[in-house]
PDB file of N, CA and C in Angstrom:
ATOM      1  N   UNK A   1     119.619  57.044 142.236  1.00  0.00           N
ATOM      2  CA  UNK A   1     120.885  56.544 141.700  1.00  0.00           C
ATOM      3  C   UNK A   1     120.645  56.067 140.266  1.00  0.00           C
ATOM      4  N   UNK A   2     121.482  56.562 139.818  1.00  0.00           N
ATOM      5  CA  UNK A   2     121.549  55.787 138.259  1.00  0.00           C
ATOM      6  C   UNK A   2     120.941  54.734 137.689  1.00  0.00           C
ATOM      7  N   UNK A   3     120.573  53.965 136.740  1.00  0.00           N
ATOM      8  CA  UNK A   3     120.056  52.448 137.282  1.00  0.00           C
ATOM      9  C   UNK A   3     121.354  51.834 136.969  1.00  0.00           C
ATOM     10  N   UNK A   4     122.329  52.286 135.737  1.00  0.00           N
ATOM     11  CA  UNK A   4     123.626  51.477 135.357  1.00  0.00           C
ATOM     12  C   UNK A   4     124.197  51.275 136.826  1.00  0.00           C
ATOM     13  N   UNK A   5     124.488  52.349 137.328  1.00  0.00           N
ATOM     14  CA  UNK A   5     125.267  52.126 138.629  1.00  0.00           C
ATOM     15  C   UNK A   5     124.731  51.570 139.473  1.00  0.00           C
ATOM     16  N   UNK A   6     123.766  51.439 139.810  1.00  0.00           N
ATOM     17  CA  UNK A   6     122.760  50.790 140.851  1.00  0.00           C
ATOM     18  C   UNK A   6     122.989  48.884 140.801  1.00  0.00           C
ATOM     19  N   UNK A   7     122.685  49.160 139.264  1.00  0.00           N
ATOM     20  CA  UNK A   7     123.134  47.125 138.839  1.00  0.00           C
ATOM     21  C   UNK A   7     124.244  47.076 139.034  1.00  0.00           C
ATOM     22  N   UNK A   8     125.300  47.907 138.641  1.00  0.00           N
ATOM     23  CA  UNK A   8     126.742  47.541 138.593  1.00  0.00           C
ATOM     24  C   UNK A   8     127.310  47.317 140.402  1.00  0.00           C
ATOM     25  N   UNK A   9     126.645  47.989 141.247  1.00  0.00           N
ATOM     26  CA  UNK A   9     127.211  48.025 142.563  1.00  0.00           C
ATOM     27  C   UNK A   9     126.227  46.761 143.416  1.00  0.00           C
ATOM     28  N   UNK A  10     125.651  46.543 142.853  1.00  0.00           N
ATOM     29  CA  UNK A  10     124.836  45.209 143.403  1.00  0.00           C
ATOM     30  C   UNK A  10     126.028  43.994 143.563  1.00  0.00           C
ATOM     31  N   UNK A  11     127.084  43.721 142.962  1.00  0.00           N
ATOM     32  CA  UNK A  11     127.782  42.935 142.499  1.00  0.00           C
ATOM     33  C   UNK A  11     128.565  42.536 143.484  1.00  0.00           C
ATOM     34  N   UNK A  12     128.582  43.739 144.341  1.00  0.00           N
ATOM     35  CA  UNK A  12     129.508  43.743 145.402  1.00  0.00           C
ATOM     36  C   UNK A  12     129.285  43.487 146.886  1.00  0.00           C
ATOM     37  N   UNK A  13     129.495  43.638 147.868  1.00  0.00           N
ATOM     38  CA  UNK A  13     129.443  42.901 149.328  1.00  0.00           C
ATOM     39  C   UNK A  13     128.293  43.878 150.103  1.00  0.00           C
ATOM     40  N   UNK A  14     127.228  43.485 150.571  1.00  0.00           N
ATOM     41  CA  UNK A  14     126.721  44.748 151.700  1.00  0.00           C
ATOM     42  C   UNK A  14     127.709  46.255 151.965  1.00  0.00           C
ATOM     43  N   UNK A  15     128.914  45.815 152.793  1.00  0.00           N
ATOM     44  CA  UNK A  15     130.056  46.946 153.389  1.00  0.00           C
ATOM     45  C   UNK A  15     130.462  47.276 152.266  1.00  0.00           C
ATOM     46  N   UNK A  16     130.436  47.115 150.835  1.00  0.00           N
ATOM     47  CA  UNK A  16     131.096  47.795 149.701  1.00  0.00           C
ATOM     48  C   UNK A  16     130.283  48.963 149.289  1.00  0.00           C
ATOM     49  N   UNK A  17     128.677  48.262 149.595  1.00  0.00           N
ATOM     50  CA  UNK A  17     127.171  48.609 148.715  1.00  0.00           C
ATOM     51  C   UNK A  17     127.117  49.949 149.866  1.00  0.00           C
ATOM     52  N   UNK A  18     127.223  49.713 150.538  1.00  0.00           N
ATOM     53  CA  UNK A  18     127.039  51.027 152.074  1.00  0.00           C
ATOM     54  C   UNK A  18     127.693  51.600 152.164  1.00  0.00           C
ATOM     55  N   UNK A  19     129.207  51.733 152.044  1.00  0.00           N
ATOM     56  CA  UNK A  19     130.483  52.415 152.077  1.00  0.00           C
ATOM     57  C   UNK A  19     130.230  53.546 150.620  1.00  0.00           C
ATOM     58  N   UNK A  20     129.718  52.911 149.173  1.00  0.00           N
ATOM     59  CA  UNK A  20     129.197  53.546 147.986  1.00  0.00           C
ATOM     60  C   UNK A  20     128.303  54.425 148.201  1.00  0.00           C
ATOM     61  N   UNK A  21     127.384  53.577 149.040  1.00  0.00           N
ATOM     62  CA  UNK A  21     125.979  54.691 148.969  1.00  0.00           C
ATOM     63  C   UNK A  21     126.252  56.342 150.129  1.00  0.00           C
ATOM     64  N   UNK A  22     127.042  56.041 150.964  1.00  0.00           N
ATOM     65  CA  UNK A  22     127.737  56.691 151.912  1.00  0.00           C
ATOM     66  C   UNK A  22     128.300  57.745 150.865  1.00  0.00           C
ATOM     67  N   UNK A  23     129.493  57.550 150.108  1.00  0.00           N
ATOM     68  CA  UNK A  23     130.426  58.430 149.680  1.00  0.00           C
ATOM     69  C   UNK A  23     129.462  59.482 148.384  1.00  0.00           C
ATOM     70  N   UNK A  24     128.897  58.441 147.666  1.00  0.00           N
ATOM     71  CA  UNK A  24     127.666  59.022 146.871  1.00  0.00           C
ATOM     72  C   UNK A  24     127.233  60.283 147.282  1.00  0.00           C
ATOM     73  N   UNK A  25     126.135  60.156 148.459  1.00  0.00           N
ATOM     74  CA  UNK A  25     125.529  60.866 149.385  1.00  0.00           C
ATOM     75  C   UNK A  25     126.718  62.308 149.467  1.00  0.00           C
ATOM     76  N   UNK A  26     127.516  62.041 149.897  1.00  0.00           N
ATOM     77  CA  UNK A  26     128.530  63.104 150.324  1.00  0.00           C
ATOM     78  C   UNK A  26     128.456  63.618 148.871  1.00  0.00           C
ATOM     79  N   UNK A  27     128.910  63.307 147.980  1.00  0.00           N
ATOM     80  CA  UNK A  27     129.580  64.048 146.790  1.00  0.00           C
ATOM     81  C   UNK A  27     128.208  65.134 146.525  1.00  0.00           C
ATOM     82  N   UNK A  28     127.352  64.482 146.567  1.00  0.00           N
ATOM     83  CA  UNK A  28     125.758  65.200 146.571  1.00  0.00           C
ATOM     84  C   UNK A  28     125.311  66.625 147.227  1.00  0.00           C
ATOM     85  N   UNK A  29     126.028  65.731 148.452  1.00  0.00           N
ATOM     86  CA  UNK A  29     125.679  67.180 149.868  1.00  0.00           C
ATOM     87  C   UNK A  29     126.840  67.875 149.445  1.00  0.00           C
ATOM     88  N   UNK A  30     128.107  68.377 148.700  1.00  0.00           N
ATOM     89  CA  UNK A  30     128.998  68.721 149.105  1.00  0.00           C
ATOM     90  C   UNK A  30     128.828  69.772 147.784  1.00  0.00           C
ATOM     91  N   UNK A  31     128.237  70.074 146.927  1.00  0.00           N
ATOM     92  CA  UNK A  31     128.317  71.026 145.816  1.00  0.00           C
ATOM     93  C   UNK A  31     126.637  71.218 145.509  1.00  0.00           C
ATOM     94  N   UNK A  32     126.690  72.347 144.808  1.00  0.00           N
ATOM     95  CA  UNK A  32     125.491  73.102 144.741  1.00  0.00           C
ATOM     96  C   UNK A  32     124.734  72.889 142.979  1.00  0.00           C
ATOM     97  N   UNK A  33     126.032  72.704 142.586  1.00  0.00           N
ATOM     98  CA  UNK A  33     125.491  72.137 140.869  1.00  0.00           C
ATOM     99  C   UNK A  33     124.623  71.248 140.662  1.00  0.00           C
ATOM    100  N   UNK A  34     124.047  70.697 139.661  1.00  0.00           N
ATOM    101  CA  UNK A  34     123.125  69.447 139.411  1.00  0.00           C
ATOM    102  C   UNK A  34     124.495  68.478 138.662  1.00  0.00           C
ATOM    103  N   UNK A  35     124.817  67.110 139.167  1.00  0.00           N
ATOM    104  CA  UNK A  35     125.837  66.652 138.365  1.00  0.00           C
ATOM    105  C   UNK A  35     125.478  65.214 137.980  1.00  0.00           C
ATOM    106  N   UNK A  36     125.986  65.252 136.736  1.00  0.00           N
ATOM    107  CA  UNK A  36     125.698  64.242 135.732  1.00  0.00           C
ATOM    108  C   UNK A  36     126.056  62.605 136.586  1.00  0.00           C
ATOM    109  N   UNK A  37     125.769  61.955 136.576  1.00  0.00           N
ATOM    110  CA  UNK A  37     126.246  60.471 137.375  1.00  0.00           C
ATOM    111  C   UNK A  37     125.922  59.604 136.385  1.00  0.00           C
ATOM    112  N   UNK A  38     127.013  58.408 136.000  1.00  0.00           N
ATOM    113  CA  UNK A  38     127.175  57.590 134.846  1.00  0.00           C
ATOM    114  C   UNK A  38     128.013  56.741 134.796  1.00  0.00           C
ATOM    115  N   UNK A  39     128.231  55.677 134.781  1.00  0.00           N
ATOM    116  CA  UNK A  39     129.179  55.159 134.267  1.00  0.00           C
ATOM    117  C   UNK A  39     130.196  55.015 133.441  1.00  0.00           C
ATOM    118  N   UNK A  40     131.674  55.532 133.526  1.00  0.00           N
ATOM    119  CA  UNK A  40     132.684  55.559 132.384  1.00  0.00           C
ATOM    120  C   UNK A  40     133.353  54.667 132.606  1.00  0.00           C
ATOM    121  N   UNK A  41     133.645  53.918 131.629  1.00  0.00           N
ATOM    122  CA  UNK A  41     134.994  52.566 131.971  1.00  0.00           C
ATOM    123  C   UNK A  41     134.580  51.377 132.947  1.00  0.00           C
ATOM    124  N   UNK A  42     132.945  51.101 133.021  1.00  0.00           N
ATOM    125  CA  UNK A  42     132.435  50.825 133.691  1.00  0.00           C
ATOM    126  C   UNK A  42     132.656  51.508 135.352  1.00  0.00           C
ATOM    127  N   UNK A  43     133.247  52.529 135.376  1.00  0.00           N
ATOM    128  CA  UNK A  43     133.243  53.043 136.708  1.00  0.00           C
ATOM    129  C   UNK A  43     132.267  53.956 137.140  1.00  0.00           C
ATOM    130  N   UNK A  44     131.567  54.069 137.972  1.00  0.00           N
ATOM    131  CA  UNK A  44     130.880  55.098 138.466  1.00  0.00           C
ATOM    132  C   UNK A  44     131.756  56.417 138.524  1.00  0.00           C
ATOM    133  N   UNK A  45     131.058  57.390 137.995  1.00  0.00           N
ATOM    134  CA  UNK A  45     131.401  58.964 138.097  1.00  0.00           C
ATOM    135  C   UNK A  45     130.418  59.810 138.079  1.00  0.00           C
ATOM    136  N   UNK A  46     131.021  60.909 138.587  1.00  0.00           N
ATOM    137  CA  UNK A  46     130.261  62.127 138.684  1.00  0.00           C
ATOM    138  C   UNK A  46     130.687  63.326 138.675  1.00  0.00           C
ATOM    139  N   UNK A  47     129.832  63.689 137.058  1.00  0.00           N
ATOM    140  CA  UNK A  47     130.536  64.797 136.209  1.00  0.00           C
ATOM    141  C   UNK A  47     129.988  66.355 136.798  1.00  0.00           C
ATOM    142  N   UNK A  48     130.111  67.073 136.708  1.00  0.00           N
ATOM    143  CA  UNK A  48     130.253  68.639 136.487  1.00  0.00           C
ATOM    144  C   UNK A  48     131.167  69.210 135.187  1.00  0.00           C
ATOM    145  N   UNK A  49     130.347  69.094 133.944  1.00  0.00           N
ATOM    146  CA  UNK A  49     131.028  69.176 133.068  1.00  0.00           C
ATOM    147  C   UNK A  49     132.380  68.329 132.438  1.00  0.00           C
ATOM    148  N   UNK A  50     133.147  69.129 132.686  1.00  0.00           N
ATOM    149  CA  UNK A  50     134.817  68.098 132.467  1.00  0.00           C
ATOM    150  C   UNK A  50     135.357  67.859 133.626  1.00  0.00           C
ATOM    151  N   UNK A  51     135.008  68.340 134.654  1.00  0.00           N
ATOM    152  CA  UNK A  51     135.268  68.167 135.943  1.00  0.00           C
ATOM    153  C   UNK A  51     134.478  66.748 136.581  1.00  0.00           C
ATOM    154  N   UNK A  52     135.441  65.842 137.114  1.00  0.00           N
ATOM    155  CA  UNK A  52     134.929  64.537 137.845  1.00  0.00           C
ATOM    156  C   UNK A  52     135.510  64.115 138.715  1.00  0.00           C
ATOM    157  N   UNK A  53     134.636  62.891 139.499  1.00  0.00           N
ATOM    158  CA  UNK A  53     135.097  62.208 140.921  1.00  0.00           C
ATOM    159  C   UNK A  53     134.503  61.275 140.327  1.00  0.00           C
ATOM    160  N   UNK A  54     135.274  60.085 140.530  1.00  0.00           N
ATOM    161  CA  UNK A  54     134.976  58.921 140.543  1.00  0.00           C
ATOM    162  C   UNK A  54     135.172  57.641 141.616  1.00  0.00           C
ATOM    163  N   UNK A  55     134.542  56.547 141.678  1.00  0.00           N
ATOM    164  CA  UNK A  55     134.452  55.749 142.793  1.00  0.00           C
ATOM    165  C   UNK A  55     134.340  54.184 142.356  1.00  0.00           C
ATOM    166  N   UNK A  56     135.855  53.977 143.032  1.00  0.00           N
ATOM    167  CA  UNK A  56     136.182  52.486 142.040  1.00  0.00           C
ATOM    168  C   UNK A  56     136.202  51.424 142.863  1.00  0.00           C
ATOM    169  N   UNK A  57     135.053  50.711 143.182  1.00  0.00           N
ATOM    170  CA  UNK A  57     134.969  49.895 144.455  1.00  0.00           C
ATOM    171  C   UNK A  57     135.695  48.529 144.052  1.00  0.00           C
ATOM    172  N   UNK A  58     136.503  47.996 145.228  1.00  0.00           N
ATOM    173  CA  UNK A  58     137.345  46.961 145.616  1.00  0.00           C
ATOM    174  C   UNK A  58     136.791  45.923 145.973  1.00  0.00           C
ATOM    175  N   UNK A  59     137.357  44.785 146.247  1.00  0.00           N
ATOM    176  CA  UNK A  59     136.501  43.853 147.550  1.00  0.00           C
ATOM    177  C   UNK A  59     136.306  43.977 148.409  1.00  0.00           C
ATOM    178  N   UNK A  60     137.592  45.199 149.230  1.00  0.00           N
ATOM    179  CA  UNK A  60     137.406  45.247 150.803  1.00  0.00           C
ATOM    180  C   UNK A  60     137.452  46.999 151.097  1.00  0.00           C
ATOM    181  N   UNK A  61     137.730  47.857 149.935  1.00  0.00           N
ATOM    182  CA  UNK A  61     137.841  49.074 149.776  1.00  0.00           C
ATOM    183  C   UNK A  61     137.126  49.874 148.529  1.00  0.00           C
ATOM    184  N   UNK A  62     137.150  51.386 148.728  1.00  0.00           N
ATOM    185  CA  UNK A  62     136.866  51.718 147.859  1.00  0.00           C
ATOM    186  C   UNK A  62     137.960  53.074 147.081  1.00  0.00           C
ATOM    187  N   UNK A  63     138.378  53.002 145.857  1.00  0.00           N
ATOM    188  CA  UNK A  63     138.847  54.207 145.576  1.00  0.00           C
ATOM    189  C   UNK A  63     138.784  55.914 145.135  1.00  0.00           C
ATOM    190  N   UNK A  64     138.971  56.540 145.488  1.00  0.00           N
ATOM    191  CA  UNK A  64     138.181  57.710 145.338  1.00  0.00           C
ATOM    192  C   UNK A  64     139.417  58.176 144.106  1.00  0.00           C
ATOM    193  N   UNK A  65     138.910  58.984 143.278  1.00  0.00           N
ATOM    194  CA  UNK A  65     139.370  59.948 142.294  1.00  0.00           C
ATOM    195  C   UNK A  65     139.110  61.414 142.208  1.00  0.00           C
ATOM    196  N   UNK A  66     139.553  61.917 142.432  1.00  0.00           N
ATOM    197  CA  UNK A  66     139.012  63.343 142.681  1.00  0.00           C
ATOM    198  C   UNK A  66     140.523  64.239 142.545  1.00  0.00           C
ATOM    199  N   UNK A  67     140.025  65.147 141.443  1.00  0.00           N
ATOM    200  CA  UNK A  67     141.652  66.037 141.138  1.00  0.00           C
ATOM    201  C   UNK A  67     141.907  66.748 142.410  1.00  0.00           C
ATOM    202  N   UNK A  68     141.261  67.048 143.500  1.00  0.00           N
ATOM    203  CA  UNK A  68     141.819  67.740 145.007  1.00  0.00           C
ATOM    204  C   UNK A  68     141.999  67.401 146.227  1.00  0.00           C
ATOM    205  N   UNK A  69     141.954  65.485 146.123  1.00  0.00           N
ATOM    206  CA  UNK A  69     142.981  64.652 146.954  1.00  0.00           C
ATOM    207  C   UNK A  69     144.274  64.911 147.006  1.00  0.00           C
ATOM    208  N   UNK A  70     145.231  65.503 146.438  1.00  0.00           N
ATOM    209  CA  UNK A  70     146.615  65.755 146.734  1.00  0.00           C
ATOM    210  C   UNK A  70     147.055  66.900 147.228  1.00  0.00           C
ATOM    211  N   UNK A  71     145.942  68.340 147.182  1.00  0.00           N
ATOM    212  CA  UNK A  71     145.979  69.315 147.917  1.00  0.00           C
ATOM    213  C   UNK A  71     145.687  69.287 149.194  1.00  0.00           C
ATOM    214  N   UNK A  72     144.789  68.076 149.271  1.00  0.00           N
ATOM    215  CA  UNK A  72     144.169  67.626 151.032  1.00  0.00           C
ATOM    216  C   UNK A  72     144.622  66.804 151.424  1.00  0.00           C
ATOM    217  N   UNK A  73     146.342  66.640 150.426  1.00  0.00           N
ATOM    218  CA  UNK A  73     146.342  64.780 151.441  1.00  0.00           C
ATOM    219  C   UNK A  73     146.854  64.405 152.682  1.00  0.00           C
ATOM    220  N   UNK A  74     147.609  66.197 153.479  1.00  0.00           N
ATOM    221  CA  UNK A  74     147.925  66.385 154.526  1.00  0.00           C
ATOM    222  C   UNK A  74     146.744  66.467 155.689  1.00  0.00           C
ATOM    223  N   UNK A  75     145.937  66.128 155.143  1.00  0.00           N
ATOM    224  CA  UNK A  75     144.633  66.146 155.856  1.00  0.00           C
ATOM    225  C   UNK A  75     143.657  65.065 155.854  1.00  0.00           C
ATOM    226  N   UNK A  76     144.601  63.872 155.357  1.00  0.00           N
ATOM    227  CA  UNK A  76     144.458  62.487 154.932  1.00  0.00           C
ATOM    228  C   UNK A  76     145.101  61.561 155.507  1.00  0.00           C
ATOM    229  N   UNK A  77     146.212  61.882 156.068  1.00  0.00           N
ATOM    230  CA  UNK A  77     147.198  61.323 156.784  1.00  0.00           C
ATOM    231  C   UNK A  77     147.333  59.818 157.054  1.00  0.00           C
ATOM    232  N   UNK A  78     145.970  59.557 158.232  1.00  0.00           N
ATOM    233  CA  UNK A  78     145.960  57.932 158.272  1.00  0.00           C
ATOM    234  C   UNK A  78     144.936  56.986 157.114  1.00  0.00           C
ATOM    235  N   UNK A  79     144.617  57.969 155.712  1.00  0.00           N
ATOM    236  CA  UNK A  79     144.902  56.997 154.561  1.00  0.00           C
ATOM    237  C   UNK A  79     145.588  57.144 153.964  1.00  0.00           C
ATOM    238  N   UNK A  80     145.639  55.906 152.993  1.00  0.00           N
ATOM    239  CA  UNK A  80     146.744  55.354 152.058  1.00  0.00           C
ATOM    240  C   UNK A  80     145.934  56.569 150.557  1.00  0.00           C
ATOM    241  N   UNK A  81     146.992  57.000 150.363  1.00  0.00           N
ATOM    242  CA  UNK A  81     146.670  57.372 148.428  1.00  0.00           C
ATOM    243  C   UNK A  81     147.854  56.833 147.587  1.00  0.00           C
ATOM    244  N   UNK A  82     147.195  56.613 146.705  1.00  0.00           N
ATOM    245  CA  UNK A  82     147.858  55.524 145.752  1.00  0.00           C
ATOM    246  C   UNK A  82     148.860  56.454 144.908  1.00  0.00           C
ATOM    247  N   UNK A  83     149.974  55.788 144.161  1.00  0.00           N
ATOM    248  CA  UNK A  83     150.897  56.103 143.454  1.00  0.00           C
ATOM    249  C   UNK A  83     150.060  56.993 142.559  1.00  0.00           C
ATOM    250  N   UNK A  84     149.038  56.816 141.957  1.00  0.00           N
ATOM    251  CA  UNK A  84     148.244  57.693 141.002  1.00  0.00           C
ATOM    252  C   UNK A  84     147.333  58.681 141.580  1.00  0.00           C
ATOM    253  N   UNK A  85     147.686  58.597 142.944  1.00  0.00           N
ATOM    254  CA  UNK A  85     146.747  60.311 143.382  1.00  0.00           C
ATOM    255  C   UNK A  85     145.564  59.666 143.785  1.00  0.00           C
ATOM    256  N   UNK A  86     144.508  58.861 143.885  1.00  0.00           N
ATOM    257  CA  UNK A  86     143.809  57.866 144.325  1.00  0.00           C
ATOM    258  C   UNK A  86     143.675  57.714 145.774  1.00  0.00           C
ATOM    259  N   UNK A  87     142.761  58.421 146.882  1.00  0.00           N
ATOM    260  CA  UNK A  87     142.259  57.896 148.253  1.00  0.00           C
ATOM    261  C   UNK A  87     141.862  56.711 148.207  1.00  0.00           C
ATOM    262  N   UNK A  88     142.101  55.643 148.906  1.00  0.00           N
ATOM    263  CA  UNK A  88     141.505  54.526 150.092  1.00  0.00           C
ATOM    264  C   UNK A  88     141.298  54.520 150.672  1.00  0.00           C
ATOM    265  N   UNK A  89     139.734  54.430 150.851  1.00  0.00           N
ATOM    266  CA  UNK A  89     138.983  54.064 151.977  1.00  0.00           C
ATOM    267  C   UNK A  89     138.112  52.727 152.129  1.00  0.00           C
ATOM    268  N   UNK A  90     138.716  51.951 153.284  1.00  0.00           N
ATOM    269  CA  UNK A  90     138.554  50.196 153.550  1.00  0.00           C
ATOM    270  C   UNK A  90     137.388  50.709 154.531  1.00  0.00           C
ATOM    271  N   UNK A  91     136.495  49.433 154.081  1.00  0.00           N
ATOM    272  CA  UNK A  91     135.097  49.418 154.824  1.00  0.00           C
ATOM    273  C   UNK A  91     135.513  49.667 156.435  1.00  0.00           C
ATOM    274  N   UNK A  92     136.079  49.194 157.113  1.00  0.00           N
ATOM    275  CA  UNK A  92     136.503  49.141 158.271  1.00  0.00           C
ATOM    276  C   UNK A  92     137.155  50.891 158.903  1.00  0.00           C
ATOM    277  N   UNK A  93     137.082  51.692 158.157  1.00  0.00           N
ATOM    278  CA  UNK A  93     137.850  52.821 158.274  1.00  0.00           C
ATOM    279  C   UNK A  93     136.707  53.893 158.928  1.00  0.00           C
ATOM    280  N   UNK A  94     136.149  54.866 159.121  1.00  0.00           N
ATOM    281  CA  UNK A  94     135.699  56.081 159.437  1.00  0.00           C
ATOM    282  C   UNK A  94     136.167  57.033 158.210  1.00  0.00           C
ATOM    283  N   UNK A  95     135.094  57.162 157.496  1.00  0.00           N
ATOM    284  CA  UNK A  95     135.224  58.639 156.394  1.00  0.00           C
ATOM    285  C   UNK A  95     135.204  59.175 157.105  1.00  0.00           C
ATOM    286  N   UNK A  96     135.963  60.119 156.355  1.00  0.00           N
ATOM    287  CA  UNK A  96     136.672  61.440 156.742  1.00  0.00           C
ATOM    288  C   UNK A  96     135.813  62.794 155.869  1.00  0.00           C
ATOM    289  N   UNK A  97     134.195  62.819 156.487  1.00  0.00           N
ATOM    290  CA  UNK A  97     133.036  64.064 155.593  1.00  0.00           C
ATOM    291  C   UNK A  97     133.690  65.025 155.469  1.00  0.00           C
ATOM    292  N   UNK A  98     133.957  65.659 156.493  1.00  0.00           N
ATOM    293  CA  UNK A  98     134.189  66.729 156.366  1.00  0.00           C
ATOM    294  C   UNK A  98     135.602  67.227 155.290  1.00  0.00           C
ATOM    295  N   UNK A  99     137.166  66.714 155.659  1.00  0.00           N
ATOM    296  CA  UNK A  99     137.568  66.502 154.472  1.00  0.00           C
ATOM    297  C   UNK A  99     137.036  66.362 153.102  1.00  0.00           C
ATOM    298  N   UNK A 100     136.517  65.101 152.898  1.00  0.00           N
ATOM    299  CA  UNK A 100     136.037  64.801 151.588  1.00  0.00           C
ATOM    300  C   UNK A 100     134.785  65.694 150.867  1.00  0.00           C
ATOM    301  N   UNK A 101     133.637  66.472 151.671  1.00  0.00           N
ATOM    302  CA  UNK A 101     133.242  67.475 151.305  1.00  0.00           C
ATOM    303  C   UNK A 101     133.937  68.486 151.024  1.00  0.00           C
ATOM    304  N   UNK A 102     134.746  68.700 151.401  1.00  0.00           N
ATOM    305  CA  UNK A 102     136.077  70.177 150.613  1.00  0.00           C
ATOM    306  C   UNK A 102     136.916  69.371 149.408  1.00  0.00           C
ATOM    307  N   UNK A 103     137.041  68.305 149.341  1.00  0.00           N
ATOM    308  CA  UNK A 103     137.665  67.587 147.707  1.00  0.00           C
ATOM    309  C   UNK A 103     136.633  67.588 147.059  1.00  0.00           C
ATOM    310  N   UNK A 104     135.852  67.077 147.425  1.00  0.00           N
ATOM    311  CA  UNK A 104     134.376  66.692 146.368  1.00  0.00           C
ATOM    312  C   UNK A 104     134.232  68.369 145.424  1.00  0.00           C
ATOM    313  N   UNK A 105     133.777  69.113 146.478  1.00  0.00           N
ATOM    314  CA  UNK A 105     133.523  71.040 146.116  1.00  0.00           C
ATOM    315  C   UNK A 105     134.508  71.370 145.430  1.00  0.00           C
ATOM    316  N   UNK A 106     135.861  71.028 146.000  1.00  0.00           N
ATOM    317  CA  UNK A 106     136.912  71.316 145.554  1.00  0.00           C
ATOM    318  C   UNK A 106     137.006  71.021 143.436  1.00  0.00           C
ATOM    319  N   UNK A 107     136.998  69.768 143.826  1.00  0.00           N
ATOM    320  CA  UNK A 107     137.140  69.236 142.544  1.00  0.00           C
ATOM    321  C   UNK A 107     135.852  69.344 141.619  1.00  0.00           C
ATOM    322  N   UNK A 108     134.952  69.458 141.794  1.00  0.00           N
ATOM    323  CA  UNK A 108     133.547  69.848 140.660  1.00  0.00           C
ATOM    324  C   UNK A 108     133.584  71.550 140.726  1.00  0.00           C
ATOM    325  N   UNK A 109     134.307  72.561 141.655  1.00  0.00           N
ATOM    326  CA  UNK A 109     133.995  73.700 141.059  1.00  0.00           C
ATOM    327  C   UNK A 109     134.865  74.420 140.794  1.00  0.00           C
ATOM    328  N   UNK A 110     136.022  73.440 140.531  1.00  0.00           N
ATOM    329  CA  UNK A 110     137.688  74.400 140.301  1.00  0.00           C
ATOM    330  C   UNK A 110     136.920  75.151 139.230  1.00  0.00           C
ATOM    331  N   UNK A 111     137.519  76.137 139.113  1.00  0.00           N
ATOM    332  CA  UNK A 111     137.825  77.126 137.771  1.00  0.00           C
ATOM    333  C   UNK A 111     138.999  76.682 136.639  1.00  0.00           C
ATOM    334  N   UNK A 112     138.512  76.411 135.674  1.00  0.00           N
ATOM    335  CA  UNK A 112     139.326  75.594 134.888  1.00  0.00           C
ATOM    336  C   UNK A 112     140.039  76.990 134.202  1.00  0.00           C
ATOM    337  N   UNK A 113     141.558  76.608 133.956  1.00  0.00           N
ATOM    338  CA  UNK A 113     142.778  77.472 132.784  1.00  0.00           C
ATOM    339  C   UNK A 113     141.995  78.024 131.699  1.00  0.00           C
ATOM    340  N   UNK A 114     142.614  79.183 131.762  1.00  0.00           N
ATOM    341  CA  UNK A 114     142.080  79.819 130.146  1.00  0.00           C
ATOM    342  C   UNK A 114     143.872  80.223 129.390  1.00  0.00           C
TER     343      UNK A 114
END
């Protein structure tokens, strides 16, 4: 892990720090590229070029960013996504891998407009 991100997620609760290292892991297993991981806006992300997912941890949740949450969000059902396109997932919840491995792929290997 990063070391920026590593200090920056220390900050937060055990179930925040585990729920992170959890979703991390996935974004990892879920694409075949090597991808950049960094901090923007103090947020953790993870680039594939111009392509990103990011992970904006809460006190009691975490938010996911990923441009192919709204193509899957019928497949999201019992979470909440935010007015801005944004998954929630509360420590207390069951990720949803398998989903979120097809957003993660989804979103680091779209084929971008020409």
């Amino acid at each position: 892990m990063n070391k920026d991100i590593q200090n920056y997620i220390m900050k937060y609760t055990d179930e925040i720090q585990q729920l992170f290292c959890e979703l991390r892991i996935l974004i990892i297993q879920s694409v075949s590229c090597d991808i950049e991981e960094k901090l923007w806006a103090k947020i953790p992300s993870y680039y594939d070029g111009d392509r990103f997912i990011r992970l904006i941890p809460f006190k009691d949740h975490i938010n996911i960013e990923a441009a192919a949450i709204i193509e899957n969000k019928d497949k999201l059902k019992e979470f909440k996504i935010t007015p801005k396109g944004m998954l929630q997932i509360y420590c207390n919840q069951t990720i949803p891998e398998r989903v979120l491995k097809i957003i993660f792929k989804d979103t680091l290997s779209e084929v971008p407009d020409k």
